[in-house]
Protein backbone atom coordinates (compact mmCIF):
# COMPACT_ATOMS: atom_id res chain seq x y z
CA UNK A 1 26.48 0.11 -15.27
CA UNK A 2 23.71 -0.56 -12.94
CA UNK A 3 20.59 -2.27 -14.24
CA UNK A 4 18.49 0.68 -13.61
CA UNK A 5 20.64 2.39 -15.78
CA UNK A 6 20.57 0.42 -18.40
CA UNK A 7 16.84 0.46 -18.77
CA UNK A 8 17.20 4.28 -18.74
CA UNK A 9 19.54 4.35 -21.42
CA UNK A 10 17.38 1.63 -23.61
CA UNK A 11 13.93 3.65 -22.73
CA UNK A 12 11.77 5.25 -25.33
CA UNK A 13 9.64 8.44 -24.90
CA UNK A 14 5.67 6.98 -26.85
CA UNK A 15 2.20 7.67 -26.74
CA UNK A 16 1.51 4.94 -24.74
CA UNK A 17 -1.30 4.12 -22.00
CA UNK A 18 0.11 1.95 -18.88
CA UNK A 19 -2.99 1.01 -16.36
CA UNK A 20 -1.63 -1.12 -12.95
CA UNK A 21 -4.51 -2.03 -11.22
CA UNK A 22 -4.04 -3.16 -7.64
CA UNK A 23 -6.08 -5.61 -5.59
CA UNK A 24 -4.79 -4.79 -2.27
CA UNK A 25 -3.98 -8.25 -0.77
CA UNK A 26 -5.10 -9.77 -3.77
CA UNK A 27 -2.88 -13.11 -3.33
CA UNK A 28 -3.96 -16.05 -0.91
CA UNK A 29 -3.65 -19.35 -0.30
CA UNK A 30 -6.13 -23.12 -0.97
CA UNK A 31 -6.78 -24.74 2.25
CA UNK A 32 -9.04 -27.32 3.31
CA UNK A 33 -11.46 -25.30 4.93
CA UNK A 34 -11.89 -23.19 2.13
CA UNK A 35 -12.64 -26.18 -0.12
CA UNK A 36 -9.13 -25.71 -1.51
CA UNK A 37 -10.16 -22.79 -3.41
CA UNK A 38 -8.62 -18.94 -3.06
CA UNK A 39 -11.32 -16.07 -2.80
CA UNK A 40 -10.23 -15.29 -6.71
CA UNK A 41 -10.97 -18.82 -7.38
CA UNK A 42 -14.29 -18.91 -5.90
CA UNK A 43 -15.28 -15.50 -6.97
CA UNK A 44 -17.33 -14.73 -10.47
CA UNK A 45 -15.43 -12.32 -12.62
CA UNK A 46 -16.48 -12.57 -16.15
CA UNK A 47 -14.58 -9.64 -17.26
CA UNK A 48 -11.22 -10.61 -15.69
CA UNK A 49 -12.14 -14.01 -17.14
CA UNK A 50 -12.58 -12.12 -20.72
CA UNK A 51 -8.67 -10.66 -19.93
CA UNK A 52 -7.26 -13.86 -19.45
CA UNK A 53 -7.65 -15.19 -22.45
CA UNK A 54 -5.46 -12.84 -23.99
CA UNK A 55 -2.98 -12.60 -21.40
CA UNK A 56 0.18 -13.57 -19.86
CA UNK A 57 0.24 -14.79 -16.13
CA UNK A 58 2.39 -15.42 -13.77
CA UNK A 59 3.65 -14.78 -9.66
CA UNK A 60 4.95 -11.97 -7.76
CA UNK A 61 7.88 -11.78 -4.98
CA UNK A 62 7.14 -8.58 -3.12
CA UNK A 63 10.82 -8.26 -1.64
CA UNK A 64 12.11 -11.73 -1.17
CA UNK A 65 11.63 -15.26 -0.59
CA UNK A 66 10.07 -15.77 2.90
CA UNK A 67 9.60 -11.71 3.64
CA UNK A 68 6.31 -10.12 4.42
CA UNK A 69 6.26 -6.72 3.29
CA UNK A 70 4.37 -3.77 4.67
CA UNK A 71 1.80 -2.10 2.87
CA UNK A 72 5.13 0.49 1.59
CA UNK A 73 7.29 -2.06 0.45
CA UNK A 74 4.42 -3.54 -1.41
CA UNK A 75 4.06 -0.68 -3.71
CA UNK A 76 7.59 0.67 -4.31
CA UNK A 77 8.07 -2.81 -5.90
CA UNK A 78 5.07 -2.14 -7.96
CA UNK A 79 6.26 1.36 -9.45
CA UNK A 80 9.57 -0.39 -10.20
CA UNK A 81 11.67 0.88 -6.70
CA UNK A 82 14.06 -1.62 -4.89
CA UNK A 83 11.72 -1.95 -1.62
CA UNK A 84 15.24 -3.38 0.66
CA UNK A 85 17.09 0.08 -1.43
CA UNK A 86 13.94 2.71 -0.92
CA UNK A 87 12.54 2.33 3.00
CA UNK A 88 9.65 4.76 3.92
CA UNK A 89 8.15 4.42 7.13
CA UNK A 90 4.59 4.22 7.05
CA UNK A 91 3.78 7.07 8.92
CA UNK A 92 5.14 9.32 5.92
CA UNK A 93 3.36 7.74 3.72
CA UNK A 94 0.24 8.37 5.55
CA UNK A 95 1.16 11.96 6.22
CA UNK A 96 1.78 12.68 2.97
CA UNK A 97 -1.38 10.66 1.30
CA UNK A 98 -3.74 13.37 4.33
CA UNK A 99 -1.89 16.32 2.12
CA UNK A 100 0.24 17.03 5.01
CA UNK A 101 3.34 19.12 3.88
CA UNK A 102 6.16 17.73 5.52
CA UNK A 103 9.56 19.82 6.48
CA UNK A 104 12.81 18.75 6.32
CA UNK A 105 13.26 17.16 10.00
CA UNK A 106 9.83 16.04 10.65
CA UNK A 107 9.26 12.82 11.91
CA UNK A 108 5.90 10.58 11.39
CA UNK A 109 4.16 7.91 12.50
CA UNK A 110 1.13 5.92 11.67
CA UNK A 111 -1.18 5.28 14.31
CA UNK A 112 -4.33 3.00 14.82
CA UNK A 113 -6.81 3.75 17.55
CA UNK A 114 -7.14 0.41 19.70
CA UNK A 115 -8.53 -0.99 23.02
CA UNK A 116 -6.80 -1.74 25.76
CA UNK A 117 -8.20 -3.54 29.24
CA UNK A 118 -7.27 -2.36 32.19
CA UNK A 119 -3.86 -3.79 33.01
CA UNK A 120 -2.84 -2.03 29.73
CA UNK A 121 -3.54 -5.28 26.78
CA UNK A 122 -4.30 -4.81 23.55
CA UNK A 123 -7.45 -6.36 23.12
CA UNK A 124 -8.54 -5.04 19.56
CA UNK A 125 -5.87 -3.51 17.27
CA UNK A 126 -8.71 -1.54 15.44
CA UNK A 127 -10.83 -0.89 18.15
CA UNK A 128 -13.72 -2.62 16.46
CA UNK A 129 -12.82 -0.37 13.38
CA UNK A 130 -14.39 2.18 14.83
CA UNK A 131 -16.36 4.69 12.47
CA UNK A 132 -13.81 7.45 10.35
CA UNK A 133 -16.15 10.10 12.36
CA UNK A 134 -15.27 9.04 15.59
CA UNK A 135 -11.65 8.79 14.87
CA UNK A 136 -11.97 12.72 13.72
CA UNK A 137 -13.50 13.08 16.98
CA UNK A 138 -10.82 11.66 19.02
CA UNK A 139 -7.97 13.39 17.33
CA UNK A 140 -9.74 17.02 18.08
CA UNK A 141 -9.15 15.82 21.76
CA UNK A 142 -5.64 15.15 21.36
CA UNK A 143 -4.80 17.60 19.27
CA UNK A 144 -6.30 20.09 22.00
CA UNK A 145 -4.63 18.77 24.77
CA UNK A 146 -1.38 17.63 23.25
CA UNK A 147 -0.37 20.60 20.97
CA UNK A 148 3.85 20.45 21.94
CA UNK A 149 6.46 18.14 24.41
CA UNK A 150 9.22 20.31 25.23
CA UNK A 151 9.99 22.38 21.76
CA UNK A 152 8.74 19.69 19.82
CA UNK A 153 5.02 20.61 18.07
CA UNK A 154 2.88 17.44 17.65
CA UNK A 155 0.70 17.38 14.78
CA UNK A 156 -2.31 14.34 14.88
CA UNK A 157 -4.58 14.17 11.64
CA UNK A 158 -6.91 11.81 11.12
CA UNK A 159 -7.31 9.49 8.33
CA UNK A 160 -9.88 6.78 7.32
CA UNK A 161 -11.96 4.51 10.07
CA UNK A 162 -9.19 3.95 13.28
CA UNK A 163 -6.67 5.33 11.60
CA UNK A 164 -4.46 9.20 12.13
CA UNK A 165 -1.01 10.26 11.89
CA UNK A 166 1.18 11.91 14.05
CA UNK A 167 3.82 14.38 13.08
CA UNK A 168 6.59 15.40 15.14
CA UNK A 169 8.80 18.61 14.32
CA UNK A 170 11.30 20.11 15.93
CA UNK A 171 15.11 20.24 16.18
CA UNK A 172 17.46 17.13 16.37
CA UNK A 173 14.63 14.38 15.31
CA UNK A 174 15.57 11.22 13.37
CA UNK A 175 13.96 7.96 12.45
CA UNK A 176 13.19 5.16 11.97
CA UNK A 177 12.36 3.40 15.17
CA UNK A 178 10.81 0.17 16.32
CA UNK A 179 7.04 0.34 16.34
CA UNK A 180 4.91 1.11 19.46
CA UNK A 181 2.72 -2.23 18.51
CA UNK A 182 2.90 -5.51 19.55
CA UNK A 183 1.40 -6.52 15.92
CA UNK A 184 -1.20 -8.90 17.99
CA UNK A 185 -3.72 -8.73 20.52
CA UNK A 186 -2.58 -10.06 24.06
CA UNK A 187 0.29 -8.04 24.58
CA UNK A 188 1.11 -4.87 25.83
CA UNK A 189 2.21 -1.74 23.47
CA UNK A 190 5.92 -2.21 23.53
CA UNK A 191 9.05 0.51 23.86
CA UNK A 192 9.93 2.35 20.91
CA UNK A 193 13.97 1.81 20.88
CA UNK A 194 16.20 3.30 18.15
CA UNK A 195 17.17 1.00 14.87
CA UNK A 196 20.68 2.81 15.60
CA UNK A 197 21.11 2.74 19.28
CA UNK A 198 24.18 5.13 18.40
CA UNK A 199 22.22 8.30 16.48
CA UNK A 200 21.56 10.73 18.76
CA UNK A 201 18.12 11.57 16.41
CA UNK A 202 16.66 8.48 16.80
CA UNK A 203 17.48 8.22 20.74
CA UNK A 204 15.89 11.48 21.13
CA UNK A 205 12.92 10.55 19.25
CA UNK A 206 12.45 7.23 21.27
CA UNK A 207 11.72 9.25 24.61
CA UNK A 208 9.67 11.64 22.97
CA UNK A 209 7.51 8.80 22.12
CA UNK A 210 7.46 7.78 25.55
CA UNK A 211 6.76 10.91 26.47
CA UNK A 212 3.71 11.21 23.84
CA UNK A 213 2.68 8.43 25.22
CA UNK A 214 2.00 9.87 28.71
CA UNK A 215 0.88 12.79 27.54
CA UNK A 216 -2.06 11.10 25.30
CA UNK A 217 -3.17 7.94 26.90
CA UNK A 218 -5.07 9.95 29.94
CA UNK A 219 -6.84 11.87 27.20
CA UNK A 220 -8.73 9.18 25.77
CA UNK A 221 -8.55 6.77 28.94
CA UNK A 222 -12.26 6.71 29.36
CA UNK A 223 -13.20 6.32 25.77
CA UNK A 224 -14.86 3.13 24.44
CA UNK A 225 -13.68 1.34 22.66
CA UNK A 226 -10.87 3.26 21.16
CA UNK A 227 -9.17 4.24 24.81
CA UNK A 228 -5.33 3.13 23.48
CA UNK A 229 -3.64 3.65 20.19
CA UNK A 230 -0.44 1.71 18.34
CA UNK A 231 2.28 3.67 16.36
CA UNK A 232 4.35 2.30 13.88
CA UNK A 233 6.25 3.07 10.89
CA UNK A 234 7.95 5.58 12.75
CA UNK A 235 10.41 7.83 10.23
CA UNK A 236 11.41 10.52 8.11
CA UNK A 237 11.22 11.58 4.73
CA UNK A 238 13.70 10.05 2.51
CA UNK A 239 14.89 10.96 -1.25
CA UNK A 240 13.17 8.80 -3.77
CA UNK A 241 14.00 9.42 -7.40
CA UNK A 242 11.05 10.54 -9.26
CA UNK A 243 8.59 7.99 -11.01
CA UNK A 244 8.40 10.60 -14.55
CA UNK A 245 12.10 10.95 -14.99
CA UNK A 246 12.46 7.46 -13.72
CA UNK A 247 10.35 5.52 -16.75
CA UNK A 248 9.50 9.06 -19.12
CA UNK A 249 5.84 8.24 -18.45
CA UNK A 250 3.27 10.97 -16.62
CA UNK A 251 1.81 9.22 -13.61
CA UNK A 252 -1.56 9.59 -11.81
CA UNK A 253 -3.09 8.12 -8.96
CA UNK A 254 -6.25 6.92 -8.17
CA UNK A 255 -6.93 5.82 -5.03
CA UNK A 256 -9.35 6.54 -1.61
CA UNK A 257 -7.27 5.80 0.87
CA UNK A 258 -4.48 8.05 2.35
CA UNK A 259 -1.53 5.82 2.78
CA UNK A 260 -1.41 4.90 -0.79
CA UNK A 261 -2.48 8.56 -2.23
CA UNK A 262 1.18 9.02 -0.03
CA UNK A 263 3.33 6.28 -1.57
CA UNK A 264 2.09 7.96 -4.81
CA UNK A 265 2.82 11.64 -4.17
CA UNK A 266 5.76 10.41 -2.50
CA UNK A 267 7.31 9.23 -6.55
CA UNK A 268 5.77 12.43 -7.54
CA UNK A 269 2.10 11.09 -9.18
CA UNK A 270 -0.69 13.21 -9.62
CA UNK A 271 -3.48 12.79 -7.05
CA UNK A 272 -6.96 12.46 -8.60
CA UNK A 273 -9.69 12.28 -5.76
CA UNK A 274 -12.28 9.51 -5.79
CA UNK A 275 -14.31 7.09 -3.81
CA UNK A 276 -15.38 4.12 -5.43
CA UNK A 277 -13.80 2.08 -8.00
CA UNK A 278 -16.27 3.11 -10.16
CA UNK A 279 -15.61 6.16 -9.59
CA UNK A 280 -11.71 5.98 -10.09
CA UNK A 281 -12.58 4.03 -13.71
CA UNK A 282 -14.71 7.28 -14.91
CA UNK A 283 -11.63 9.13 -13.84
CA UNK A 284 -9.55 7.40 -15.41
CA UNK A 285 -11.78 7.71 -18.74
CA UNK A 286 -11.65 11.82 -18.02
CA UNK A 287 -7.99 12.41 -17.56
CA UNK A 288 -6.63 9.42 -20.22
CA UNK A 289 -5.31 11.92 -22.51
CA UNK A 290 -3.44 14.25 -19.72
CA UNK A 291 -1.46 10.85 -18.48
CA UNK A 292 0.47 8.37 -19.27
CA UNK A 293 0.64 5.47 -16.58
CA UNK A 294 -2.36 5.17 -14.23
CA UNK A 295 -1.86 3.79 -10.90
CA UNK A 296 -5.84 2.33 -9.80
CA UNK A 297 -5.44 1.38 -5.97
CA UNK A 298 -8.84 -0.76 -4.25
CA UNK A 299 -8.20 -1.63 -0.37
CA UNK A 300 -11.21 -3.36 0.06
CA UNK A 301 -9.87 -7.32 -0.88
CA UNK A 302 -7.09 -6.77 2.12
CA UNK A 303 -9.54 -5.32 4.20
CA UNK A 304 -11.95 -8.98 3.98
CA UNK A 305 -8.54 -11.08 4.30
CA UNK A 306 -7.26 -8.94 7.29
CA UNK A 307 -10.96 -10.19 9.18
CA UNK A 308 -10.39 -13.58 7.99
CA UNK A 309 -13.80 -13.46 5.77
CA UNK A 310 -13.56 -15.23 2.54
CA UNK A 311 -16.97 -14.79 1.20
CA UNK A 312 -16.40 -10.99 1.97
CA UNK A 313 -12.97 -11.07 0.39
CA UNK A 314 -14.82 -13.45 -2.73
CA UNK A 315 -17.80 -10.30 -3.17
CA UNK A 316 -15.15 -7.69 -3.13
CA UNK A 317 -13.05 -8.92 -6.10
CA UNK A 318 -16.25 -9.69 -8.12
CA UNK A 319 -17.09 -6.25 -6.87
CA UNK A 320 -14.15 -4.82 -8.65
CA UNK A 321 -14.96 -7.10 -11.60
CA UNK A 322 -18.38 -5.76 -12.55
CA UNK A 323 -16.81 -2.58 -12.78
CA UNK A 324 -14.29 -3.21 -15.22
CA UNK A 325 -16.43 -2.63 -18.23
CA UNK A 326 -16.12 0.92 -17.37
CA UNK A 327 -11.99 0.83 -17.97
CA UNK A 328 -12.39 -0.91 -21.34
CA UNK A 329 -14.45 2.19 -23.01
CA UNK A 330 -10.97 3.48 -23.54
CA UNK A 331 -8.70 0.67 -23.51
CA UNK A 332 -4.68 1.29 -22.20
CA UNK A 333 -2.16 -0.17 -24.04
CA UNK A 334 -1.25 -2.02 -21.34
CA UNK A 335 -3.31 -3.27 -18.71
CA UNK A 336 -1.63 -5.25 -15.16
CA UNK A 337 -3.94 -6.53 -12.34
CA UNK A 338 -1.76 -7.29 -9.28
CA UNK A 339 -1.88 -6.89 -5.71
CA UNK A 340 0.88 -5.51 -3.58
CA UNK A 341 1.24 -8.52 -1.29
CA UNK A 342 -0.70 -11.19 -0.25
CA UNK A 343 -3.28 -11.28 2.83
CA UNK A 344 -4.72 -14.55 2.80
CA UNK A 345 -8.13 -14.94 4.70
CA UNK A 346 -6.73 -18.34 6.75
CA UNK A 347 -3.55 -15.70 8.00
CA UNK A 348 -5.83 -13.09 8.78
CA UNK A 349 -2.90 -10.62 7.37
CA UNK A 350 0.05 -9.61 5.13
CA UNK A 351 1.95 -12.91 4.09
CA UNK A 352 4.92 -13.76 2.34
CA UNK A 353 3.26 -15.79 -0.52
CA UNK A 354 3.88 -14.66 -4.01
CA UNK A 355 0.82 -12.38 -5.45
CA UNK A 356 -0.94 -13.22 -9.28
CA UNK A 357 -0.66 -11.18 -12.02
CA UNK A 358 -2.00 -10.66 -14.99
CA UNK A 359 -0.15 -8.86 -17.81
CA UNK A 360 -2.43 -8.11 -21.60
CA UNK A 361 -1.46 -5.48 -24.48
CA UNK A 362 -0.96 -6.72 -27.39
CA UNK A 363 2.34 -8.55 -27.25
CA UNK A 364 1.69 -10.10 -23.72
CA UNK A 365 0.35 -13.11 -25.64
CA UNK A 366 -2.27 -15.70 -24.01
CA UNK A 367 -1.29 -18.44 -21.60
CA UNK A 368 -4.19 -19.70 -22.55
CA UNK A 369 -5.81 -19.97 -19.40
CA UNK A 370 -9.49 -19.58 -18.90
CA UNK A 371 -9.58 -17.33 -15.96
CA UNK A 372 -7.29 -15.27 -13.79
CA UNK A 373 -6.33 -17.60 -10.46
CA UNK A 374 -3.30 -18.34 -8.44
CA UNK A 375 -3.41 -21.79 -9.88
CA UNK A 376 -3.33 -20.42 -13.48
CA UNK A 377 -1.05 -17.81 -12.39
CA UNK A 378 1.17 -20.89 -11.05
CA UNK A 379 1.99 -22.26 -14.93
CA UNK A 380 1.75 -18.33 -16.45
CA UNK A 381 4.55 -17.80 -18.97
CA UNK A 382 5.79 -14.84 -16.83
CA UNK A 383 6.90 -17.12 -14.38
CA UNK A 384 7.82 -16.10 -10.61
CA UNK A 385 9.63 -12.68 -10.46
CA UNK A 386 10.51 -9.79 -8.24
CA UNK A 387 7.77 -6.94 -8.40
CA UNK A 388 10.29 -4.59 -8.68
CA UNK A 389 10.65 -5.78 -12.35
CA UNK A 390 6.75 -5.18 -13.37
CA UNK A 391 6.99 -2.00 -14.50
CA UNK A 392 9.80 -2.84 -16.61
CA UNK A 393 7.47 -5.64 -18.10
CA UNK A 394 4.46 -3.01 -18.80
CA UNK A 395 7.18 -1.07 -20.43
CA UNK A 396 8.29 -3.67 -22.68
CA UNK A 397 4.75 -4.25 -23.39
CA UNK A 398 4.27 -0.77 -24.50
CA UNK A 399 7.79 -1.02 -27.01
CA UNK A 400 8.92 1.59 -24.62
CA UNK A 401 12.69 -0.15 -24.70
CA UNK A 402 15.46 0.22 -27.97
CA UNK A 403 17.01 -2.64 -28.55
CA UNK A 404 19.76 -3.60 -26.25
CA UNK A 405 23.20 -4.54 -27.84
CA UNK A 406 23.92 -4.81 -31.71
């Protein structure tokens, strides 16, 4: 029997109230410029402070030792899904997350808008990240001048600030491919190429890529500064197991950006509109009775660490703090405050490092540590441990499992 298994057999149908809050790039690392301190070392958060003391700590491995995971990967291991076993491209997450309803066949990608000089460089990934109206603006041009390639219709949506989706559908289509981004400024946008070069699908895909490409670029040519864009996580739709049958808990979502609204819907959560964190906490107050695990998702922390700004990254996890007081009115059974990965401000992106957690109910017991830190989470009794198993700790937490054996 397969461990997954097993924790199905031993789970218990309760009353309980799961809460995963997640920090988006929560996790980072002391250096000497920073005075040896992390953003969540520096910052001031009474209220996660007040958690602490009644908590258990400890570190996160997002996939595996020495991996950086994607934004995807991040959160399947969060809602308890084997992130090397369940791959999603990114682009159906995003698709999904703008309420795009995908058909069997279609193939997505996630795009950024980005500047390019004139030899054809990427010279901002973001394009200066340029305002979410302007990005609407630019996809009404493509999507008026680029409507199909051959048979294939080409749907472009746009998301938040620089980012859109396109969806390809038509006949014979297949992911995933390599991504049409060099990840770095100072390159050019590379070939998309086939992760099989022997499925027809994904060949077929490849050159109509290349052939979106040619299409598009002209469009926006003379545009400043977004005259270029990158495409990546470049897939279809695969079968994930839903999250309700998967742990007998009723999920919701909470969460302003698309991509993660996405990896939500794509385990079958409830989408529950909002745009501030203080916002998603009232939420959460006015639907606690209707569900039973609430997924609470706030970008803003990988955002600061993606610029390389620690003070920013500092004010937007006290930012989060002040508005925790809201959560408590109705306390969860079971509260974890994570992020998916680590961006650390001195990387100036995703990282392999582990990510902190913190872990109260009340069985977690305290580690008797004074505040919430990577250096506390370093000597946490929850030790360092796959994210995939987190759930399966909130679960515990919530005497959601039968005892296993006689």
């Amino acid at each position: 029997m397969n461990l997954d298994a097993q924790y199905s057999e031993l789970t218990l149908k309760t009353k309980a109230k799961l809460v995963l809050i997640v920090l988006d790039g929560l996790g980072d690392i002391a250096t000497k410029e920073q005075n040896y301190l992390t953003p969540l070392e520096a910052a001031t958060t009474p209220n996660l402070d007040k958690l602490a003391k009644d908590s258990a700590q400890g570190r996160m491995i997002p996939v595996a030792p020495g991996i950086t995971p994607g934004s995807g990967p991040g959160h399947l291991g969060l809602f308890g899904y084997d992130p090397l076993e369940f791959q999603v491209g990114r682009g159906v997450i995003e698709a999904l997350g703008l309420g795009v309803e995908l058909k069997p066949g279609d193939v997505c990608a996630r795009a950024n808008f980005a500047t390019l000089d004139a030899k054809g460089i990427v010279t901002d990934r973001r394009a200066g990240r340029i305002a979410t109206e302007v990005c609407e603006k630019l996809v009404a041009l493509l999507s008026a001048k680029v409507k199909k390639i051959g048979e294939t219709e080409i749907i472009i949506k746009a998301g938040k600030e620089h980012r859109f989706v396109v969806i390809f559908r038509g006949k014979g289509l297949e992911g995933p491919l390599t991504d049409a981004d060099p990840n770095r400024e100072g390159f050019k946008i590379p070939e998309v190429k086939p992760r099989d070069e022997n499925n027809a699908g994904q060949k077929k895909m490849a050159a109509l890529i290349a052939d979106f490409y040619k299409a598009a670029l002209p469009v926006i040519a003379n545009e400043k500064p977004a005259n270029g864009f990158l495409m990546r996580g470049i897939a279809h739709q695969p079968h994930i197991p839903l999250f309700e049958e998967r742990y007998k808990l009723k999920p919701a979502c909470l969460a302003v950006y698309p991509m993660y609204k996405g990896l939500a819907q794509l385990v079958g959560m409830k989408k529950i509109e909002a745009q501030t964190i203080q916002q998603q906490f009232e939420l959460y107050l006015k639907e606690y009775d209707n569900f039973d695990y609430f997924f609470i998702h706030y970008k803003y922390t990988d955002k600061a660490g993606e610029d390389g700004d620690f003070v920013a990254k500092m004010k937007a996890i006290e930012y989060l703090d002040a508005a925790i007081p809201i959560l408590l009115r109705k306390k969860p059974d079971v509260i974890a405050i994570t992020g998916d990965h680590s961006t650390p401000v001195s990387v100036k992106g995703h990282s392999w490092h582990p990510q902190p957690v913190l872990l109260h109910s009340a069985y977690s017991g305290s580690d008797k540590l004074e505040r919430f830190t990577e250096t506390g989470a370093n000597i946490g009794s929850l030790g360092v441990f796959e994210s995939k198993y987190l759930i399966r700790l909130m679960q515990a937490n919530a005497k959601m499992f039968d005892k296993f054996g006689a």
